[in-house]
C-alpha atoms as a PDB file:
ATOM      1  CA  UNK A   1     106.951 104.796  74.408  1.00  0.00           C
ATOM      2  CA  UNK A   2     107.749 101.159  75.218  1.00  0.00           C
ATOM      3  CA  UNK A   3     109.507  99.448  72.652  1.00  0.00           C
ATOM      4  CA  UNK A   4     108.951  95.627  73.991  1.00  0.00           C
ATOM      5  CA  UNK A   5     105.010  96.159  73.823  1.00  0.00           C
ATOM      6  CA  UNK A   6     103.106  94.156  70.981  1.00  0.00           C
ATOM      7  CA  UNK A   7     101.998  96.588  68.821  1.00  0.00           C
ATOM      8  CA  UNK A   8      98.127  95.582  69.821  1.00  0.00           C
ATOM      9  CA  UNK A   9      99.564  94.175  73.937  1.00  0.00           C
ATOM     10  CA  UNK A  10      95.641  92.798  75.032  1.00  0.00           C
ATOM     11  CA  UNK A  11      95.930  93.850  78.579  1.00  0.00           C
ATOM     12  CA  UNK A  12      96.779  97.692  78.596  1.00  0.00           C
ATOM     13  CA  UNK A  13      95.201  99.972  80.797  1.00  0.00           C
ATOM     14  CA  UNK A  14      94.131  96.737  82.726  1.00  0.00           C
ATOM     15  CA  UNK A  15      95.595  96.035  86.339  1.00  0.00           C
ATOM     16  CA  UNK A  16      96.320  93.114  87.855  1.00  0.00           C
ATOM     17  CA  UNK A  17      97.506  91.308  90.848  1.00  0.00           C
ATOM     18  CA  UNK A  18     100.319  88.434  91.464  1.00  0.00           C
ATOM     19  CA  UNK A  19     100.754  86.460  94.123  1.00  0.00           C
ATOM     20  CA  UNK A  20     103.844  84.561  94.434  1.00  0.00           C
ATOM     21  CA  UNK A  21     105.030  86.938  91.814  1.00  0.00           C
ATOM     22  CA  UNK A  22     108.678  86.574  91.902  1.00  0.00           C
ATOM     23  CA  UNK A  23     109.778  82.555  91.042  1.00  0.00           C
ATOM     24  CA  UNK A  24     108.597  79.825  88.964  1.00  0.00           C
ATOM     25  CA  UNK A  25     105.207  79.919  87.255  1.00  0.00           C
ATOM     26  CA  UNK A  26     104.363  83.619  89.426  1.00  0.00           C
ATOM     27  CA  UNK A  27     106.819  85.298  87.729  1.00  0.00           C
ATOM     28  CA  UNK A  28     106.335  84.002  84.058  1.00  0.00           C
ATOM     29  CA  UNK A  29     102.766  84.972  84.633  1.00  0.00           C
ATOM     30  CA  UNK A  30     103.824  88.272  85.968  1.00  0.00           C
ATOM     31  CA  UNK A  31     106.706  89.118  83.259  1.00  0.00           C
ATOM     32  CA  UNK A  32     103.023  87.717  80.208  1.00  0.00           C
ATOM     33  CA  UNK A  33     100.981  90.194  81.847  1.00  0.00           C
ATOM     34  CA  UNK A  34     103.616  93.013  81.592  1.00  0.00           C
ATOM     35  CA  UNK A  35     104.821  92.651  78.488  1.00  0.00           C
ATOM     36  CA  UNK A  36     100.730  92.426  77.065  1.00  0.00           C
ATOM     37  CA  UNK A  37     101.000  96.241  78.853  1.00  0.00           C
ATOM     38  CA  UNK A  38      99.207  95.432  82.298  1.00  0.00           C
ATOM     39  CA  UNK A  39      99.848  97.508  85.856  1.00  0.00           C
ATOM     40  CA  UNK A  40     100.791  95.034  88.292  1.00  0.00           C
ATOM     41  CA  UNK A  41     101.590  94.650  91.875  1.00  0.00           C
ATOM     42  CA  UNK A  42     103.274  91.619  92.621  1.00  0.00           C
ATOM     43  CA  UNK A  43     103.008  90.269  95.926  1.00  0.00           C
ATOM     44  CA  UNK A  44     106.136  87.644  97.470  1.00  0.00           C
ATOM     45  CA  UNK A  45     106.756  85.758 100.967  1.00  0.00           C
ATOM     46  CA  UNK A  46     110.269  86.875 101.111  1.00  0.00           C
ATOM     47  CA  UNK A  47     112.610  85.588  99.028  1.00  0.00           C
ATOM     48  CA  UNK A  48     114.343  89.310  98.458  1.00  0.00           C
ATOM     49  CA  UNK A  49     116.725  88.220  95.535  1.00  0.00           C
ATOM     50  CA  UNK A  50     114.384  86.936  93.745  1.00  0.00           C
ATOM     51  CA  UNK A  51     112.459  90.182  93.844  1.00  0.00           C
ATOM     52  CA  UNK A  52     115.648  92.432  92.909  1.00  0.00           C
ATOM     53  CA  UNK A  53     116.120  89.940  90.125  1.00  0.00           C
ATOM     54  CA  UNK A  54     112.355  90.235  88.370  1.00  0.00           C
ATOM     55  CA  UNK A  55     112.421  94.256  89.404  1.00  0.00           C
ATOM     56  CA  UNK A  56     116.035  94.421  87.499  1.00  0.00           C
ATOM     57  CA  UNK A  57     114.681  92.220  84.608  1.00  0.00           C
ATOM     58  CA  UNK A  58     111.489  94.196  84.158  1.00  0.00           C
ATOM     59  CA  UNK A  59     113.701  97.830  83.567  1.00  0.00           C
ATOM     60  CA  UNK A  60     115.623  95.897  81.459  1.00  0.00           C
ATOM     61  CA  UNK A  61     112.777  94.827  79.371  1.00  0.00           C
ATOM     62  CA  UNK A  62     111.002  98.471  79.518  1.00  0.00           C
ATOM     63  CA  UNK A  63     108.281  97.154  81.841  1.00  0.00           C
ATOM     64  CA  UNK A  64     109.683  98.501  84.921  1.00  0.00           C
ATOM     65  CA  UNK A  65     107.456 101.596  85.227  1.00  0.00           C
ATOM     66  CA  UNK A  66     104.591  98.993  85.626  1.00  0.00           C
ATOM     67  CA  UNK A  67     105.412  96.827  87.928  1.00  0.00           C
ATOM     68  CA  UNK A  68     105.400  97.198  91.657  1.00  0.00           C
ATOM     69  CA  UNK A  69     106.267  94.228  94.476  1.00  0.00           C
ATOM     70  CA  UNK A  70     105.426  93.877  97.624  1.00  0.00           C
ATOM     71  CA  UNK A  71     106.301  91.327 100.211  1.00  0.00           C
ATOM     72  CA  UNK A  72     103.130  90.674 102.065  1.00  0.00           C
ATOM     73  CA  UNK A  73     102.519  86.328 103.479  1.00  0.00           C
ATOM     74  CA  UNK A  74      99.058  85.688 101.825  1.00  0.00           C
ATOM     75  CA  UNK A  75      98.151  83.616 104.842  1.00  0.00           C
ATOM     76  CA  UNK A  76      97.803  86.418 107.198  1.00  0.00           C
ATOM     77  CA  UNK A  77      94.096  87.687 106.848  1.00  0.00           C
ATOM     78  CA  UNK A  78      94.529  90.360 108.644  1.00  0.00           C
ATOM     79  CA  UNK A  79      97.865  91.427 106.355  1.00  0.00           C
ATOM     80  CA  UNK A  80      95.936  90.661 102.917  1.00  0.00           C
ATOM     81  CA  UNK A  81      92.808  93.044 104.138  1.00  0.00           C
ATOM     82  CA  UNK A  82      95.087  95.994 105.262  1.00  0.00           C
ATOM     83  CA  UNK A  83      97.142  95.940 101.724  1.00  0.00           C
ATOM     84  CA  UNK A  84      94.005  95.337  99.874  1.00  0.00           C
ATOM     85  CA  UNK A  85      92.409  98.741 101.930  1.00  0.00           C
ATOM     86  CA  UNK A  86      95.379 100.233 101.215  1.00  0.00           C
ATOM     87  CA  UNK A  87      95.496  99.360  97.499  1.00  0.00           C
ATOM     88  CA  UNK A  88      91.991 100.744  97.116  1.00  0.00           C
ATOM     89  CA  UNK A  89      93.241 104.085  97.509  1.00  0.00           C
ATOM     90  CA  UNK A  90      95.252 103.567  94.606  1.00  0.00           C
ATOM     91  CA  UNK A  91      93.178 101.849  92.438  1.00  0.00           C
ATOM     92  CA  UNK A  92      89.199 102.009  91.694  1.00  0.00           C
ATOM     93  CA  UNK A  93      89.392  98.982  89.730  1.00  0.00           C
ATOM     94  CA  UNK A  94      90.822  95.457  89.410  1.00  0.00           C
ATOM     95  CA  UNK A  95      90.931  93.570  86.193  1.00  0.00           C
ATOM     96  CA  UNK A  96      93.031  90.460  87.290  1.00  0.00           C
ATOM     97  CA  UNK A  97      94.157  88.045  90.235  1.00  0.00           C
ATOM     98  CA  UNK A  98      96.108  85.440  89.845  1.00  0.00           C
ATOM     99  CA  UNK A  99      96.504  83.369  92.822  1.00  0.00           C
ATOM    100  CA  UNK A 100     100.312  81.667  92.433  1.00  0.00           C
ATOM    101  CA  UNK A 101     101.864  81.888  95.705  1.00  0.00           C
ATOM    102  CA  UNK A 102     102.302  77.877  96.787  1.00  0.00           C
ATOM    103  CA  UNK A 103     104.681  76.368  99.105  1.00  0.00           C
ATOM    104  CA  UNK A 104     105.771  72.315  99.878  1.00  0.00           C
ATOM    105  CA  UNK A 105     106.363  70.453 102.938  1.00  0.00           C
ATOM    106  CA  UNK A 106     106.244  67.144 101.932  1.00  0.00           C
ATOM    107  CA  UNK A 107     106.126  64.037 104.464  1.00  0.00           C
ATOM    108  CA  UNK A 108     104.393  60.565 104.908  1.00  0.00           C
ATOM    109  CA  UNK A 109     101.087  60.951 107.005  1.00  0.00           C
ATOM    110  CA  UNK A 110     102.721  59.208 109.995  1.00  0.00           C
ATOM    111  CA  UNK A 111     105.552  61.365 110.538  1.00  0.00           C
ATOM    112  CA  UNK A 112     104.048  64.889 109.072  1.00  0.00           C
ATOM    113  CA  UNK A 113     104.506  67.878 111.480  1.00  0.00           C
ATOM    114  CA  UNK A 114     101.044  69.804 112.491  1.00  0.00           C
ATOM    115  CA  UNK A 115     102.821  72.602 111.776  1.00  0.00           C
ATOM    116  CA  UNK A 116     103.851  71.685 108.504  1.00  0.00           C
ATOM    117  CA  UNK A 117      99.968  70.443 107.796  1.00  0.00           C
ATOM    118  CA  UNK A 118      99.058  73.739 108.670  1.00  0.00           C
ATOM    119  CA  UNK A 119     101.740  75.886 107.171  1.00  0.00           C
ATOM    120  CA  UNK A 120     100.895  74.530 103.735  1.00  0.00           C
ATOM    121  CA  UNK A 121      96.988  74.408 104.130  1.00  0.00           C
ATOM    122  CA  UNK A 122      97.174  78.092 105.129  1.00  0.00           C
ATOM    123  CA  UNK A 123      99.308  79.150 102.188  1.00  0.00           C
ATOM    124  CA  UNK A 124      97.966  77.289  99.720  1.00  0.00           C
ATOM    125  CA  UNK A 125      94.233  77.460 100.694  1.00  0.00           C
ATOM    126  CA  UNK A 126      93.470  80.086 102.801  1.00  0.00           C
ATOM    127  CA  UNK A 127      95.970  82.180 100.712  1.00  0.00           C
ATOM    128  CA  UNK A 128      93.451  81.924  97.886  1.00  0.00           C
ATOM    129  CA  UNK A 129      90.374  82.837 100.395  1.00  0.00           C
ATOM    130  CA  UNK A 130      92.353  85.432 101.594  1.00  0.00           C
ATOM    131  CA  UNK A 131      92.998  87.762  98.642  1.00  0.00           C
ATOM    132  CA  UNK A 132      89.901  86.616  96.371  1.00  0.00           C
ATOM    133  CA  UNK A 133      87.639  87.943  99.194  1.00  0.00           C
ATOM    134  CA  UNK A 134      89.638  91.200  99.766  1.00  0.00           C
ATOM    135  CA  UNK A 135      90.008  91.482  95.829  1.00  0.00           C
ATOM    136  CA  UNK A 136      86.162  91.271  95.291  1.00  0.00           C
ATOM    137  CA  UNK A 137      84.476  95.164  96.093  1.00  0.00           C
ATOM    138  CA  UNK A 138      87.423  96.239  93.219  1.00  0.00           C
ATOM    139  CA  UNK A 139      85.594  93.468  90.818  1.00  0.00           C
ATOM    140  CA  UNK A 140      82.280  93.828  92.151  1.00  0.00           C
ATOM    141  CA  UNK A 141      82.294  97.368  91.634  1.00  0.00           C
ATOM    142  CA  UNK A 142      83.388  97.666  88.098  1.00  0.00           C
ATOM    143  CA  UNK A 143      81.225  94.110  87.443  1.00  0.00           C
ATOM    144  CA  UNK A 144      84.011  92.534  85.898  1.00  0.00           C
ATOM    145  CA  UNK A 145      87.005  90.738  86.388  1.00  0.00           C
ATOM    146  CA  UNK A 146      88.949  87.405  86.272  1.00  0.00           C
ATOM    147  CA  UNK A 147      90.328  85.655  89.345  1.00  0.00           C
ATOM    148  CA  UNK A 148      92.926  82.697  88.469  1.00  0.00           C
ATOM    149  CA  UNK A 149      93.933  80.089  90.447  1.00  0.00           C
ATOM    150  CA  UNK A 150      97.162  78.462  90.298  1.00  0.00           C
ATOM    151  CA  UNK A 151      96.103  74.690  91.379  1.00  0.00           C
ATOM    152  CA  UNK A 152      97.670  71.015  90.775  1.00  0.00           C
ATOM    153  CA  UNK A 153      97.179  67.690  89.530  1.00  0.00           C
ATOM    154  CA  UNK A 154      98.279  66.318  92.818  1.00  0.00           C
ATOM    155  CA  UNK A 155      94.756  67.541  94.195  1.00  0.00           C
ATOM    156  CA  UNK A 156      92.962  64.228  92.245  1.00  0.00           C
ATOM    157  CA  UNK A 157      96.158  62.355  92.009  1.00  0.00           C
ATOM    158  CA  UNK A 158      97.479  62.364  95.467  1.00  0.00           C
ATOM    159  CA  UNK A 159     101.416  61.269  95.425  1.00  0.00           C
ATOM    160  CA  UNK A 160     102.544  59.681  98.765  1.00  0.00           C
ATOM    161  CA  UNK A 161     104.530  62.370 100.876  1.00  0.00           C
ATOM    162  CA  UNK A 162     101.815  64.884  99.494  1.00  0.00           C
ATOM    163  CA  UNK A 163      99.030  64.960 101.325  1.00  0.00           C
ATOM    164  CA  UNK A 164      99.164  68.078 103.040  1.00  0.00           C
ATOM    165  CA  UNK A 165     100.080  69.745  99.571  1.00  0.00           C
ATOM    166  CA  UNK A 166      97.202  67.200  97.448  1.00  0.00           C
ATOM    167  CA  UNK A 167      94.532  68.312 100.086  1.00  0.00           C
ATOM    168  CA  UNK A 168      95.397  72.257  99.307  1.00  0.00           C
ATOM    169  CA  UNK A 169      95.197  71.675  95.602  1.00  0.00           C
ATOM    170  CA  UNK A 170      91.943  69.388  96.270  1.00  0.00           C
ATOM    171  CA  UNK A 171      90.986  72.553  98.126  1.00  0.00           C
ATOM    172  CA  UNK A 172      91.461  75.952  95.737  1.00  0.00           C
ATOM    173  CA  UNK A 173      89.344  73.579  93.265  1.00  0.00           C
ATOM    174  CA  UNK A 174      86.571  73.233  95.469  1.00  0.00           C
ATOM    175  CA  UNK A 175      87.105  77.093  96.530  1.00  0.00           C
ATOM    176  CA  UNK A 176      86.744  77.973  92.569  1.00  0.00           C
ATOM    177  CA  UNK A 177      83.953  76.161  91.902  1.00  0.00           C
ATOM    178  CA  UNK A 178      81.833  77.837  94.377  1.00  0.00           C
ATOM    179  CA  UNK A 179      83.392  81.446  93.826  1.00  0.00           C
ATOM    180  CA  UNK A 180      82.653  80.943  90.153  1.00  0.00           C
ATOM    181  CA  UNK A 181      78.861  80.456  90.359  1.00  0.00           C
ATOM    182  CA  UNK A 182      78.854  83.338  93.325  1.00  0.00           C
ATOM    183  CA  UNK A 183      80.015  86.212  91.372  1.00  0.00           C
ATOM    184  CA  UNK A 184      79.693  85.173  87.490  1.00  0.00           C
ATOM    185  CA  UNK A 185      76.145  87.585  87.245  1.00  0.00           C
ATOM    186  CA  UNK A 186      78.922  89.940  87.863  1.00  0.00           C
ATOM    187  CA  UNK A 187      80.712  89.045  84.743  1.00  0.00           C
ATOM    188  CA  UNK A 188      83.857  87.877  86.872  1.00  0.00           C
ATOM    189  CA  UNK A 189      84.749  84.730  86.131  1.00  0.00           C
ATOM    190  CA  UNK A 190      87.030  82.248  88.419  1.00  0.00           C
ATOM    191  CA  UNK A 191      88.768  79.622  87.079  1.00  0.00           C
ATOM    192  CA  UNK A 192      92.038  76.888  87.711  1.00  0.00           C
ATOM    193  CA  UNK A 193      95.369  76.494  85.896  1.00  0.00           C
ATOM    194  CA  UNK A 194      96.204  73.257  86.541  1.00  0.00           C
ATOM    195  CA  UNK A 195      99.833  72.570  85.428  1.00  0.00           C
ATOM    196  CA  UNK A 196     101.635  69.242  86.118  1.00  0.00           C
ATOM    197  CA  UNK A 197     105.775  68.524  86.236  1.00  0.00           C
ATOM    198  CA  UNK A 198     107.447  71.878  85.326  1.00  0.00           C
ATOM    199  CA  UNK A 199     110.547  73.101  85.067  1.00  0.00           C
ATOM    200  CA  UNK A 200     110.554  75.835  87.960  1.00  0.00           C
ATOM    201  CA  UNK A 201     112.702  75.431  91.234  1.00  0.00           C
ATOM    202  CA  UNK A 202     109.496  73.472  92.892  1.00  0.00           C
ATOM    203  CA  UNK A 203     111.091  70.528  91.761  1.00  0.00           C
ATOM    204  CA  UNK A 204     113.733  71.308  94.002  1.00  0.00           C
ATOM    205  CA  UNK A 205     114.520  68.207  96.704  1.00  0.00           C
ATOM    206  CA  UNK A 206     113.525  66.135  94.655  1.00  0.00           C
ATOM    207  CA  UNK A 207     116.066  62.884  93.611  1.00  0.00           C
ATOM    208  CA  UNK A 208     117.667  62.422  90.187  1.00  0.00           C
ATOM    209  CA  UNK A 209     115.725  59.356  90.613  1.00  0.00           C
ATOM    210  CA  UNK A 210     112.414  60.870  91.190  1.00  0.00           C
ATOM    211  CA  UNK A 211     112.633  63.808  88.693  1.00  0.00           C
ATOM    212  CA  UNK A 212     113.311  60.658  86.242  1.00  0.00           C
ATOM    213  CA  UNK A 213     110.401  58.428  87.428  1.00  0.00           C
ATOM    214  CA  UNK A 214     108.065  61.519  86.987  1.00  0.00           C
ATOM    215  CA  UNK A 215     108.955  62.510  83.543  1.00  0.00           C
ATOM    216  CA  UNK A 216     108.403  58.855  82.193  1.00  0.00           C
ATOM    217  CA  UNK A 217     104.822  59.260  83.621  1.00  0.00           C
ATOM    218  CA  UNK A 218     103.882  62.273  81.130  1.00  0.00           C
ATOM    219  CA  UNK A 219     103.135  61.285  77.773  1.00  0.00           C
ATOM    220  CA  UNK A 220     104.541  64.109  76.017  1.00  0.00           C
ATOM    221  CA  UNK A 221     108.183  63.190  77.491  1.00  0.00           C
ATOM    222  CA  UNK A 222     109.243  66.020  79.180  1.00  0.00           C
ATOM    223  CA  UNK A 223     108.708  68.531  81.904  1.00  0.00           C
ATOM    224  CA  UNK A 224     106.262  71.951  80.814  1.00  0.00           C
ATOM    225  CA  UNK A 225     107.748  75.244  80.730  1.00  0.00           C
ATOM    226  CA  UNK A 226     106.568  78.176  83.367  1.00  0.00           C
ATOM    227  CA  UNK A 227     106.288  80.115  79.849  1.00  0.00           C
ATOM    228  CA  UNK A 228     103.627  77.696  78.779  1.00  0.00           C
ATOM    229  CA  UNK A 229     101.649  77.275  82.209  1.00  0.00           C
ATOM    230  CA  UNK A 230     101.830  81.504  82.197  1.00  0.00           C
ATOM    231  CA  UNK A 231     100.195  81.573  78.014  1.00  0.00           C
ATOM    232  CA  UNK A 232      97.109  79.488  79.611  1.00  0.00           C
ATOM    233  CA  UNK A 233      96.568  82.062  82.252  1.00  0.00           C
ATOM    234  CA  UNK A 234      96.887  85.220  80.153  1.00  0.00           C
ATOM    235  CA  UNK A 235      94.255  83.463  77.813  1.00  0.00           C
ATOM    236  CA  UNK A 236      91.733  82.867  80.547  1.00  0.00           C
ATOM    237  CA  UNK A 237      92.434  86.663  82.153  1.00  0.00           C
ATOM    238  CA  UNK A 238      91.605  87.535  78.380  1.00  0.00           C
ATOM    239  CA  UNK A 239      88.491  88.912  77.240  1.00  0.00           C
ATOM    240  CA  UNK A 240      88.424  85.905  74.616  1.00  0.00           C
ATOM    241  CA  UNK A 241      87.468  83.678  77.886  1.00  0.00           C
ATOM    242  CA  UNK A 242      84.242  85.205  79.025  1.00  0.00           C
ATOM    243  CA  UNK A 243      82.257  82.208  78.993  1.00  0.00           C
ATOM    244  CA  UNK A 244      84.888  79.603  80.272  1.00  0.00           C
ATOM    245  CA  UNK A 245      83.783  79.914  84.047  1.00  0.00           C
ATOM    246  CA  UNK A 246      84.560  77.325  87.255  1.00  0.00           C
ATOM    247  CA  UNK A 247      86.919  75.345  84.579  1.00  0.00           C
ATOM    248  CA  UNK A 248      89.892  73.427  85.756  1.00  0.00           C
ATOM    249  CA  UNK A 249      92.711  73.948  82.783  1.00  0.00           C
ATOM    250  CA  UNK A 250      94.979  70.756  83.157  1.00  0.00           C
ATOM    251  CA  UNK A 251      98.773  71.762  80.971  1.00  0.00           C
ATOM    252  CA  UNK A 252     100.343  68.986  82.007  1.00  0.00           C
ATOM    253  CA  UNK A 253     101.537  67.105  78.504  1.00  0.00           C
ATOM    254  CA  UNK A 254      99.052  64.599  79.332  1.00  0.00           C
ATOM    255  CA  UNK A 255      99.114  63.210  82.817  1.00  0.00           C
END
């Protein structure tokens, strides 16, 4: 029996996927999920020590049993759609995705690489595309399921050095909103967490100076928590959120 379950944990017997499960807001959301008693595989783009690190600290916790990663680059189509036929011969159903995995490569306009355009575009974006499509005949099947996207202020806001980044944001919203009205007959609903400055190494590269300038924009005073962005997400993969459907969440302490 494990000990570090609620005694009433909302997702057992449910199963879920992660992408970008293994830093920042991914692996809050993936460390919620488990300890509300969900399967999960938890997909990374290769950052190994950060995988032993959540692997180590779900044993530790009990959750260990549950949890499964995988390093898989959700930009590769062709990747996503072998795992995903793989995966079905695992699993008949799937109750959850939650689409985290995000990179940066911020530049001005006028001296960003094509490559790094691209690069960010395709993990951002097409990441999303990728692994909602493949994820669908689990949903469709079972009619049901809850597909989260992990999306960003900057995609109406647009900060200068951002646009590649803004325009992939600006993109997963306009992904949602037409997955959402696609499948929602199917009782699977697609919606965005939108959080704004938090505390996760995404801030990384950025100044003293910056990091300052940014947290007198939010009202509240202060960065979010990954702990807080992951408590919106578990209540939209909830069964309380049936009828919240192509909705943007914004946690961002008022930006």
């Amino acid at each position: 029996m494990n000990q570090h379950l609620p005694s009433n944990p909302q997702f057992t017997g449910k199963q879920a996927l992660v992408t970008g499960a293994t830093r920042g807001i991914g692996r809050a959301v993936t460390l919620a999920l488990l300890a509300e008693g969900a399967q999960i595989v938890g997909l990374y783009g290769g950052n190994q020590a950060a995988a032993s690190a959540l692997a180590a600290e779900a044993d530790a916790l009990g959750h260990g049993s549950r949890l499964r990663l995988q390093q898989l680059d959700v930009s590769d189509y062709q990747a996503v759609s072998a795992f995903f036929a793989a995966l079905e011969t695992e699993w008949d159903t799937l109750d959850i995705l939650v689409n985290s995995a995000g990179i940066r490569r911020d530049a001005l306009v006028a001296m960003l690489k094509e490559e790094d355009w691209h690069r960010v575009l395709d993990v951002n974006l097409s990441g999303c595309f990728n692994t909602s499509k493949a994820a669908l005949p689990l949903m469709l099947k079972q009619k049901y399921g809850r597909i989260i996207f992990i999306t960003s202020p900057m995609g109406h806001l647009g900060f200068p050095g951002q646009a590649n980044y803004a325009a992939s944001k600006a993109g997963q919203i306009g992904l949602m909103k037409s997955l959402s009205k696609e499948v929602a007959k199917r009782r699977i609903t697609v919606n965005c967490v939108s959080p704004g400055f938090i505390d996760t190494d995404f801030l990384t590269g950025l100044s003293d100076e910056q990091l300052k300038h940014y947290k007198k924009m939010v009202p509240a005073g202060r960065f979010g928590t990954a702990a807080e962005v992951a408590d919106a997400v578990l209540f939209l993969a909830g069964e309380r959120a049936a009828y919240i459907n192509g909705a943007v969440l914004e946690i961002t302490g008022g930006l």
